[in-house]
Structure formats: C-alpha cells, structure tokens
Protein backbone atom coordinates (compact mmCIF):
# COMPACT_ATOMS: atom_id res chain seq x y z
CA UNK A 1 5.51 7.11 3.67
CA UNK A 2 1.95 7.84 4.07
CA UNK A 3 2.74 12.11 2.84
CA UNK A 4 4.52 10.78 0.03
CA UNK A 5 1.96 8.54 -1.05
CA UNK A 6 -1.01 11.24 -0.16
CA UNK A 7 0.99 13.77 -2.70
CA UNK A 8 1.26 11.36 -5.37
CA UNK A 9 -2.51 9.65 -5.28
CA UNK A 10 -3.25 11.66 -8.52
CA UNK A 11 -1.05 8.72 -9.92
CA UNK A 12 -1.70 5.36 -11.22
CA UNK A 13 -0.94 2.72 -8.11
CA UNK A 14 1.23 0.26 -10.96
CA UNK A 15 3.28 3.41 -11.11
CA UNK A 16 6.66 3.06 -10.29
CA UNK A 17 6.54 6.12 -8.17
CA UNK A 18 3.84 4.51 -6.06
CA UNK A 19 5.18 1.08 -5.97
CA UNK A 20 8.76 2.45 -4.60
CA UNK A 21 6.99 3.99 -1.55
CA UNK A 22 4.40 0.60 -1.40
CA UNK A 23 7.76 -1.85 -1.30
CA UNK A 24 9.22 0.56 1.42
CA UNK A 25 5.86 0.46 3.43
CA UNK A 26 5.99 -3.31 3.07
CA UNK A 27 9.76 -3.38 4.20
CA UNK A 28 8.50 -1.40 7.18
CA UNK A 29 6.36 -3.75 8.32
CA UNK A 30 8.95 -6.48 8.08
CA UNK A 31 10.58 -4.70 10.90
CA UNK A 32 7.61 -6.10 13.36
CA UNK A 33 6.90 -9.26 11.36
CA UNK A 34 7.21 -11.29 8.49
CA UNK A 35 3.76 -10.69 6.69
CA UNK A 36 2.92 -13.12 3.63
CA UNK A 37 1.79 -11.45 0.44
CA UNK A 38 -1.70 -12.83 1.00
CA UNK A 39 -1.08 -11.47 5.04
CA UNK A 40 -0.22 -8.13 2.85
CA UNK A 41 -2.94 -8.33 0.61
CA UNK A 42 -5.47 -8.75 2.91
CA UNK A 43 -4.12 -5.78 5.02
CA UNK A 44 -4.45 -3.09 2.40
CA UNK A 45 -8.27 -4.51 1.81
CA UNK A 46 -8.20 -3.55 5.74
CA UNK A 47 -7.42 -0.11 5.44
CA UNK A 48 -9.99 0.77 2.78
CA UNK A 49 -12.84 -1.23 4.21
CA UNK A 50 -12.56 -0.68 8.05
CA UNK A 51 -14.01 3.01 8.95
CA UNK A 52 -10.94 3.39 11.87
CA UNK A 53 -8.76 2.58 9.31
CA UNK A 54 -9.59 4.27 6.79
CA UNK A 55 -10.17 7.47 8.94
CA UNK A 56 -6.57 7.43 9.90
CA UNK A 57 -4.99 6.73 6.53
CA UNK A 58 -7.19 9.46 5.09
CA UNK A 59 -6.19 12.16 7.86
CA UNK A 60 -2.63 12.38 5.34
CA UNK A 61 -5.48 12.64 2.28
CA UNK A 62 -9.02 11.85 1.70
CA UNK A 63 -8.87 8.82 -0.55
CA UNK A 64 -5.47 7.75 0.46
CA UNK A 65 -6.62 4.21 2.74
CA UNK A 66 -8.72 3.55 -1.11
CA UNK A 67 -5.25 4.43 -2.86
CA UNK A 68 -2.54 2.14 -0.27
CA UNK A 69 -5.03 -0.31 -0.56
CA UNK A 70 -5.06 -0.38 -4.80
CA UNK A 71 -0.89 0.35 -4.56
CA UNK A 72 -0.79 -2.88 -1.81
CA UNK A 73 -3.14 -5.12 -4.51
CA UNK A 74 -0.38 -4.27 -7.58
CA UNK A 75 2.73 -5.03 -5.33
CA UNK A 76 1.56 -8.13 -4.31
CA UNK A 77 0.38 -9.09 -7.87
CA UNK A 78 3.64 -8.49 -9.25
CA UNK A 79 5.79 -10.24 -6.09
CA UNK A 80 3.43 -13.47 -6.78
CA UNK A 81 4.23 -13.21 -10.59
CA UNK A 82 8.04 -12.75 -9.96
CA UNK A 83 8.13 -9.24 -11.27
CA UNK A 84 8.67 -7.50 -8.11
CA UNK A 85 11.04 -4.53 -9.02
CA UNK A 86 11.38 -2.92 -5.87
C-alpha cells in the first residue's frame, strides 16, 4: 500500500487513484480493529506530525507520512458526508 501510494504522491489525495489505495489501507486496519473515522482521522494527523512516524512512512518516499495523512483527511470527509466510493 505504502509503494503504491509513494509512486502516486505527485497526485491530488481526492484522487480516485489515491483514495482506492486510502480505503484499502483503512480496510487493513479493520483487520486489528474497528477504528472510527474520527479514530482514522486522527491517525493520519499521527503520521505526519510524530517524527517516528513520519520517518517510517517517508522511508517508501520523502513526503509520503504528509501525503497518507492529506489522502486519510479526504476519505474520512467523504465517509462522514455519505460519499464514500470506495
């Protein structure tokens, strides 16, 4: 997941592209627990602002923990507003 997004942070996160690979990092997580959109939400901020973090997201590409972080934001914007599409 983390590749796929790296190769594709050139992209806008409310792309479809990047959403598709956000839902299936979300659905991932659902395999260890049930996290709330706000759980989510607050997760992604995690990754961007916490330096271990954001040194391990950014080993796939510098930028990416920034860039899951945005793509997490988006998914759980449009899951709140009903318009969750993947």
């Amino acid at each position: 997941i983390y590749g796929a997004l790296a190769a594709i942070m050139d992209e806008d996160p409310a792309e479809p592209a990047v959403q598709k690979l956000i839902a299936r990092h979300y659905r991932h997580l659902r395999n260890f627990y049930e996290p709330t959109l706000e759980l989510y939400r607050g997760l992604g901020r995690m990754y961007a602002s916490d330096l271990r973090f954001r040194a391990h997201y950014d080993k796939y590409g510098k930028g990416l923990a920034v860039f899951l972080s945005k793509g997490i934001s988006v998914f759980c914007d449009w899951q709140a507003l009903g318009e969750g599409r993947f």
